[in-house]
C-alpha atoms as a PDB file:
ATOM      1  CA  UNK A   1      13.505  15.495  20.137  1.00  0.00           C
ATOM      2  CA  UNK A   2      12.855  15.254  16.334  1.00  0.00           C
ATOM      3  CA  UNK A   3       9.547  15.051  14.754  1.00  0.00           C
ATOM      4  CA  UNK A   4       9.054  11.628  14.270  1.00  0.00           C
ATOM      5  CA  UNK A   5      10.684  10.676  17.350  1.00  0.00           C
ATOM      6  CA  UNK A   6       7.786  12.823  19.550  1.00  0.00           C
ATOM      7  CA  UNK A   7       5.011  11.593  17.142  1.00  0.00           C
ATOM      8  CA  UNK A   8       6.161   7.677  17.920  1.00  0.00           C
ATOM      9  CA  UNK A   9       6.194   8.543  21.583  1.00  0.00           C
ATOM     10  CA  UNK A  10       2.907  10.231  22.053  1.00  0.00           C
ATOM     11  CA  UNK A  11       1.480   7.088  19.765  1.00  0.00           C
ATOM     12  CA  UNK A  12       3.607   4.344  21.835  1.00  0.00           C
ATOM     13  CA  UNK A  13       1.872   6.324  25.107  1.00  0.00           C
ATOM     14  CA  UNK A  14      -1.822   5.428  23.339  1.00  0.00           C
ATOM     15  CA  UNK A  15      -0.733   1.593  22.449  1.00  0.00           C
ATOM     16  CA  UNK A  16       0.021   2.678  18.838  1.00  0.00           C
ATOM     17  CA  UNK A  17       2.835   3.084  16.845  1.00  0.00           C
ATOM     18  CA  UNK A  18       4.227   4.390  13.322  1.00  0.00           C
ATOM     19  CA  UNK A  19       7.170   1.439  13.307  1.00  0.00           C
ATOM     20  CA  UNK A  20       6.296  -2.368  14.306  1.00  0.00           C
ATOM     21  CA  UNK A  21       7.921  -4.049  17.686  1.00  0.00           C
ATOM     22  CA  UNK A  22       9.162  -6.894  15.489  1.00  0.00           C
ATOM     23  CA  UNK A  23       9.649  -6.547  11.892  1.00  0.00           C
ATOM     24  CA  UNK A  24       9.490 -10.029  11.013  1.00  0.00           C
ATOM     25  CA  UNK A  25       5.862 -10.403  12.768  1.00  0.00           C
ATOM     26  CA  UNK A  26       4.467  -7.417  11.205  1.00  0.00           C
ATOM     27  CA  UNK A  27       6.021  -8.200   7.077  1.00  0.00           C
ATOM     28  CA  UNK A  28       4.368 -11.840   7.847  1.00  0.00           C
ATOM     29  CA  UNK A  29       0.716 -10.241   9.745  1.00  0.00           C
ATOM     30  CA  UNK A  30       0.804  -7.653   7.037  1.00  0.00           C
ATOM     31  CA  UNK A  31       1.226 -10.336   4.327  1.00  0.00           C
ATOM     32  CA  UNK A  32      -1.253 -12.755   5.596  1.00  0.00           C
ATOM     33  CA  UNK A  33      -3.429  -9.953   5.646  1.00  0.00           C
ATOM     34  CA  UNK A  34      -3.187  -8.770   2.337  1.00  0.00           C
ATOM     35  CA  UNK A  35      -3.907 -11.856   1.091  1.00  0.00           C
ATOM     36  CA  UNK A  36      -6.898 -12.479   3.387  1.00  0.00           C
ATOM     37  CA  UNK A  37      -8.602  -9.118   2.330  1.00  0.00           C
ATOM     38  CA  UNK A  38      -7.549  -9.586  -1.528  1.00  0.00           C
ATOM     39  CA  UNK A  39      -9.244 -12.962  -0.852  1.00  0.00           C
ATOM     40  CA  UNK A  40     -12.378 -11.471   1.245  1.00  0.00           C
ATOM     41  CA  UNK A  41     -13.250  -8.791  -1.313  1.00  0.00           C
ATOM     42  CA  UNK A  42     -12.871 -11.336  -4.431  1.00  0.00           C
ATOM     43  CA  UNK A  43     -15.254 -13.680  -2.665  1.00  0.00           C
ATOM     44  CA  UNK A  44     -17.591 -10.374  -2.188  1.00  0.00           C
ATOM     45  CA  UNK A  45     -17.378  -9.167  -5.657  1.00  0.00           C
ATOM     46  CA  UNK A  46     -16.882 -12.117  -7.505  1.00  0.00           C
ATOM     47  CA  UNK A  47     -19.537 -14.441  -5.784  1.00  0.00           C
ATOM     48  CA  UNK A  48     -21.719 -13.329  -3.425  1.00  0.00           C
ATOM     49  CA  UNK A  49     -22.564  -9.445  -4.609  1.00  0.00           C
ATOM     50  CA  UNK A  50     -21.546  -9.586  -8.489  1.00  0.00           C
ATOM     51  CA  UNK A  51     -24.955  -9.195  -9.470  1.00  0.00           C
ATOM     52  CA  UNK A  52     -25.609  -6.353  -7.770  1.00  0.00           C
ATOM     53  CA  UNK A  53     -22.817  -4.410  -8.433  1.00  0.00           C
ATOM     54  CA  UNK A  54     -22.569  -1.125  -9.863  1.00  0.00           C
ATOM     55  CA  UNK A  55     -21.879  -1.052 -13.577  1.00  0.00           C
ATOM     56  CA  UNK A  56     -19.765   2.326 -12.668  1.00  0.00           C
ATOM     57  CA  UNK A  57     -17.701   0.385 -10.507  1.00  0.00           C
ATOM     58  CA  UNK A  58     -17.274  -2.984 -12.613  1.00  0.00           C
ATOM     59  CA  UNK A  59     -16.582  -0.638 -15.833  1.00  0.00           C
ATOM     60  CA  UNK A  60     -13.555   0.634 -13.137  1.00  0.00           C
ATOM     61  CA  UNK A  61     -12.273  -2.218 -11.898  1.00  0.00           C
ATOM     62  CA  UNK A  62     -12.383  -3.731 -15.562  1.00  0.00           C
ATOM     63  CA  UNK A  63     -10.329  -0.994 -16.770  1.00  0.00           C
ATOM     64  CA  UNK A  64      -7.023  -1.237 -17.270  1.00  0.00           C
ATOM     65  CA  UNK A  65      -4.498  -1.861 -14.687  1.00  0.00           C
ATOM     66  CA  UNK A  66      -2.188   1.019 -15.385  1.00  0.00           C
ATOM     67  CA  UNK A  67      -4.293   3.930 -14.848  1.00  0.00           C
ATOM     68  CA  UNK A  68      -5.788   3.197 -11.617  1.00  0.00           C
ATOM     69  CA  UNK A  69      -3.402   0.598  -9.679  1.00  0.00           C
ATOM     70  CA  UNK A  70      -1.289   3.302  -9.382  1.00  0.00           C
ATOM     71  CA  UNK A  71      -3.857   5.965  -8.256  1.00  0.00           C
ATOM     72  CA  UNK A  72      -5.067   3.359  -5.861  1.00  0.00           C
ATOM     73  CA  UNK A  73      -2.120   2.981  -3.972  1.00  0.00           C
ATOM     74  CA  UNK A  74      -1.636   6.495  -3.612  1.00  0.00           C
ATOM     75  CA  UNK A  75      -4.883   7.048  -2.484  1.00  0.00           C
ATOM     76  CA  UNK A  76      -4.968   4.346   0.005  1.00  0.00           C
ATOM     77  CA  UNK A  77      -1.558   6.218   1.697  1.00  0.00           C
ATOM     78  CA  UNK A  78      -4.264   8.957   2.202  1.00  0.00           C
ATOM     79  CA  UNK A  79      -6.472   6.928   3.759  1.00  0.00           C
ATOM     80  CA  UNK A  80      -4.151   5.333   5.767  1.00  0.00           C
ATOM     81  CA  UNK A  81      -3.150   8.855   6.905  1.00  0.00           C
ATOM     82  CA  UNK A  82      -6.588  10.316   7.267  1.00  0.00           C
ATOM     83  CA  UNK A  83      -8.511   7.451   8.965  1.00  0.00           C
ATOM     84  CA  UNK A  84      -5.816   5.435  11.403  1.00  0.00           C
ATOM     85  CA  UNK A  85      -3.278   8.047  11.917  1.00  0.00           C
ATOM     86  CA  UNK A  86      -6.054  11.120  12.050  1.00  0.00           C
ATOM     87  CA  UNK A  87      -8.518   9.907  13.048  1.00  0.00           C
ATOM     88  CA  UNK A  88      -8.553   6.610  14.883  1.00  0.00           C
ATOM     89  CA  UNK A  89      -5.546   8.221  16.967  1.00  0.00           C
ATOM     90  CA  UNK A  90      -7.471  10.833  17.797  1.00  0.00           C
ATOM     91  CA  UNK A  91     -10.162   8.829  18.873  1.00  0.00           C
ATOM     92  CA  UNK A  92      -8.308   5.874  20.790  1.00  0.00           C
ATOM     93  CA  UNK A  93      -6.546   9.220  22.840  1.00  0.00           C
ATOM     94  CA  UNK A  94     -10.186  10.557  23.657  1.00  0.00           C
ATOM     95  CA  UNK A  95     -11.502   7.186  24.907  1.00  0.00           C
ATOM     96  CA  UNK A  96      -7.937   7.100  26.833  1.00  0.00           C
ATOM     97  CA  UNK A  97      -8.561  10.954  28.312  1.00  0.00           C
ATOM     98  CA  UNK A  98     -12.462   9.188  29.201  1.00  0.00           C
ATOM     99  CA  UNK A  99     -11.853   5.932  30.737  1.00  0.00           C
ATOM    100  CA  UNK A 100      -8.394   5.647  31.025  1.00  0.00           C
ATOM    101  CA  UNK A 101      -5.747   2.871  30.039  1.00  0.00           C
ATOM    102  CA  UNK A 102      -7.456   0.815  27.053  1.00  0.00           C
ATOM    103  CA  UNK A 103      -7.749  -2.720  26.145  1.00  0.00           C
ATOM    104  CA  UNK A 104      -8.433  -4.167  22.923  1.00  0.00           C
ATOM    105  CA  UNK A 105     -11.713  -3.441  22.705  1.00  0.00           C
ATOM    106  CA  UNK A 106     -11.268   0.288  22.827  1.00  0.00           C
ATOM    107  CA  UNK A 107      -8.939   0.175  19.759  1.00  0.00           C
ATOM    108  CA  UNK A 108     -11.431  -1.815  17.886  1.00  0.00           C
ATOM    109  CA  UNK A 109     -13.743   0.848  18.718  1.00  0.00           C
ATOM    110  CA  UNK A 110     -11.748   3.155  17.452  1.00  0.00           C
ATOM    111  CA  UNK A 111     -11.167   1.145  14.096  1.00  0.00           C
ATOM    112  CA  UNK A 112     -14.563   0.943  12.987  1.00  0.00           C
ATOM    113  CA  UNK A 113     -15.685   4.752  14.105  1.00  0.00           C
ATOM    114  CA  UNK A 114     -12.624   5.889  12.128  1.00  0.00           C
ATOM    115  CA  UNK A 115     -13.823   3.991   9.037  1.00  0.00           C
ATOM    116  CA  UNK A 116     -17.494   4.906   9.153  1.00  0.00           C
ATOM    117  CA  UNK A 117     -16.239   8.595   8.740  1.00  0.00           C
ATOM    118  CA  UNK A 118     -15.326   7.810   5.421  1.00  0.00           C
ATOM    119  CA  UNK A 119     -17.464   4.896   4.564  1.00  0.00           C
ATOM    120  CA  UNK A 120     -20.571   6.287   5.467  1.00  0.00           C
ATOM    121  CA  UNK A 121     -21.953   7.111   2.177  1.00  0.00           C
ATOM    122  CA  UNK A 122     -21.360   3.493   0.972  1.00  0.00           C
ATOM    123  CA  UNK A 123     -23.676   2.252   4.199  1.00  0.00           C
ATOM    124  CA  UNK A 124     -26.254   4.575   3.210  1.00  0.00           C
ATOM    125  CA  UNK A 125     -26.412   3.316  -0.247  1.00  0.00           C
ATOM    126  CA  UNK A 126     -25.987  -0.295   0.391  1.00  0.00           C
ATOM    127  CA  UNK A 127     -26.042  -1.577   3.825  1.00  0.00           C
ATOM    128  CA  UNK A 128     -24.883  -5.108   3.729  1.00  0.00           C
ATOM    129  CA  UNK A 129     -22.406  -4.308   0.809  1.00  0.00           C
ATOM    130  CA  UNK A 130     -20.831  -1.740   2.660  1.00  0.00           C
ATOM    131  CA  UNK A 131     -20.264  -2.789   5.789  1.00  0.00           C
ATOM    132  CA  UNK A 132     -18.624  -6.026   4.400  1.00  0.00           C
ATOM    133  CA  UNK A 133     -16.577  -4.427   1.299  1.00  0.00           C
ATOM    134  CA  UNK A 134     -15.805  -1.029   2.840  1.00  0.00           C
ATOM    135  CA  UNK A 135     -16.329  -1.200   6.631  1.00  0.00           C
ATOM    136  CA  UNK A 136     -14.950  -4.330   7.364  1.00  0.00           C
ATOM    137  CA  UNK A 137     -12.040  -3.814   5.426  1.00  0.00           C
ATOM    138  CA  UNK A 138     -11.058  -0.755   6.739  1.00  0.00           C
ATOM    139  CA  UNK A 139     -11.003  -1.717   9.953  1.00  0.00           C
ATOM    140  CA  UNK A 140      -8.624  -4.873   9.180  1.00  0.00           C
ATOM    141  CA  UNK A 141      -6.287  -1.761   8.043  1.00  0.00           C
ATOM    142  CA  UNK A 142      -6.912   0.011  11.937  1.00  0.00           C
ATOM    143  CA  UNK A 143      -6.380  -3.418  13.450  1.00  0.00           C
ATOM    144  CA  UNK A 144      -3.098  -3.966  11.775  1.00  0.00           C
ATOM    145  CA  UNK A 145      -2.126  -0.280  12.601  1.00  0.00           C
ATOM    146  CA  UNK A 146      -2.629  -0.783  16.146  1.00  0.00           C
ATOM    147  CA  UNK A 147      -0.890  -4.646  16.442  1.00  0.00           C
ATOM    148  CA  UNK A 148       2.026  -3.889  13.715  1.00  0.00           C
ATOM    149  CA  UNK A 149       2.706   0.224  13.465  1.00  0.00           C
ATOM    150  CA  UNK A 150       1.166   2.511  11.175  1.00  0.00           C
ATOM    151  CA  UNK A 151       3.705   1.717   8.453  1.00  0.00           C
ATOM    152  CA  UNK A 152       2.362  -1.880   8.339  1.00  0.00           C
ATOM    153  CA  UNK A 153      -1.065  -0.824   7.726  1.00  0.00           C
ATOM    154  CA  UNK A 154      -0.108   1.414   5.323  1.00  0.00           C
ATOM    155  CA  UNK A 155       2.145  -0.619   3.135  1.00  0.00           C
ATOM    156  CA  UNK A 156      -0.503  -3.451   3.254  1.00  0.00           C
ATOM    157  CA  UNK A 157      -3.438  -1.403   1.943  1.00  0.00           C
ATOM    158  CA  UNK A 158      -1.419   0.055  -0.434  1.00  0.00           C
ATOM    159  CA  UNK A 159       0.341  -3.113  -1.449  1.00  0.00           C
ATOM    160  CA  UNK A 160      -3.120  -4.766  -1.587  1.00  0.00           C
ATOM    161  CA  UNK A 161      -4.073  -2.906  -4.912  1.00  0.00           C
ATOM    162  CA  UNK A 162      -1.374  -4.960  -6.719  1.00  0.00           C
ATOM    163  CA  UNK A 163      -2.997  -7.813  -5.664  1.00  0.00           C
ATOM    164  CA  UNK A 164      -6.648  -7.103  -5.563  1.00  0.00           C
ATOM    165  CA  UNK A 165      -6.937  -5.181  -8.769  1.00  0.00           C
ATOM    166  CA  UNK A 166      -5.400  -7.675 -10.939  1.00  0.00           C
ATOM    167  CA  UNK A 167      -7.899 -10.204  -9.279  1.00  0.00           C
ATOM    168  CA  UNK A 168     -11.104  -8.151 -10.108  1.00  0.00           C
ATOM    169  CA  UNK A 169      -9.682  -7.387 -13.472  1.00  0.00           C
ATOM    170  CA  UNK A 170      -9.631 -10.798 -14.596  1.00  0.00           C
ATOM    171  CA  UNK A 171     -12.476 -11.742 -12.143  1.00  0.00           C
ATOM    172  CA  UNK A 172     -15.122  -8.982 -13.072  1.00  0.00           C
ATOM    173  CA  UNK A 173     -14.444  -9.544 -17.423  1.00  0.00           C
ATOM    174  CA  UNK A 174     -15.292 -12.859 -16.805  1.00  0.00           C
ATOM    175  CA  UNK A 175     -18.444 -12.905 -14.854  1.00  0.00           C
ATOM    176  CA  UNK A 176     -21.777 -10.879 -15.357  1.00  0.00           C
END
């Protein structure tokens, strides 16, 4: 047995997966969320927090398209990799070795304790603001992992820079 044929075993034995069940559910899920999120963090950024926002992080998100869109997408593959297929795997097999066969609630667990590892800073700093912008966000990503395949998730966060950054671009140079 190949590689990627043991890893989508062991996953499909936790309720996980690196391909979706039905491609045409997870392309439309995985749209629908990207536009949900791109919508969630514009209302965040653009509305409710935009006065309190960083001037680091507008002066980013105002700068020019080409040298971070790119970067972004990358990076969010590492995330992807690091938080739902590290770490949330690991932890939705632990709560499996500790209670046994899991329901939803166990992989939604496992969603948000996979983001606070690398959110945590973020809560520190700004409670409210980070568990909406950076918390709750991730999690959508471990949520779509777990109902569409790893390869959903991660092709929707990544995909969601094209959308998002564009938005906050034109958003954030307009507002202050």
């Amino acid at each position: 047995m190949n590689f990627a044929k043991a890893h989508e075993h062991m996953l499909g034995k936790l309720g996980l997966g690196l391909l979706p069940r039905d491609g045409r559910s997870a392309v439309a899920e995985t749209a629908w969320t990207v536009l949900g999120v791109t919508a969630f963090i514009a209302m965040l950024d653009l509305w409710l927090f935009r006065g309190r926002l960083a001037p680091g992080y507008v002066a980013f998100f105002t700068s020019p398209l080409g040298g971070r869109t790119p970067v972004l997408c990358v990076w969010s593959l590492g995330e992807e990799v690091i938080y739902r297929l590290g770490c949330m795997t690991a932890l939705v097999a632990a709560i499996r070795l500790l209670r046994g066969p899991t329901g939803p609630a166990a992989y939604g667990l496992a969603a948000v304790a996979a983001q606070m590892i690398g959110v945590w800073p973020q809560l520190v700093q700004d409670p409210l603001y980070g568990s909406l912008r950076y918390l709750a966000v991730g999690v959508v990503w471990g949520l779509l992992y777990w109902r569409q395949g790893w390869f959903a998730a991660a092709a929707g966060h990544g995909l969601s820079h094209l959308l998002i950054d564009p938005v906050l671009l034109i958003g954030l140079s307009h507002t202050g």
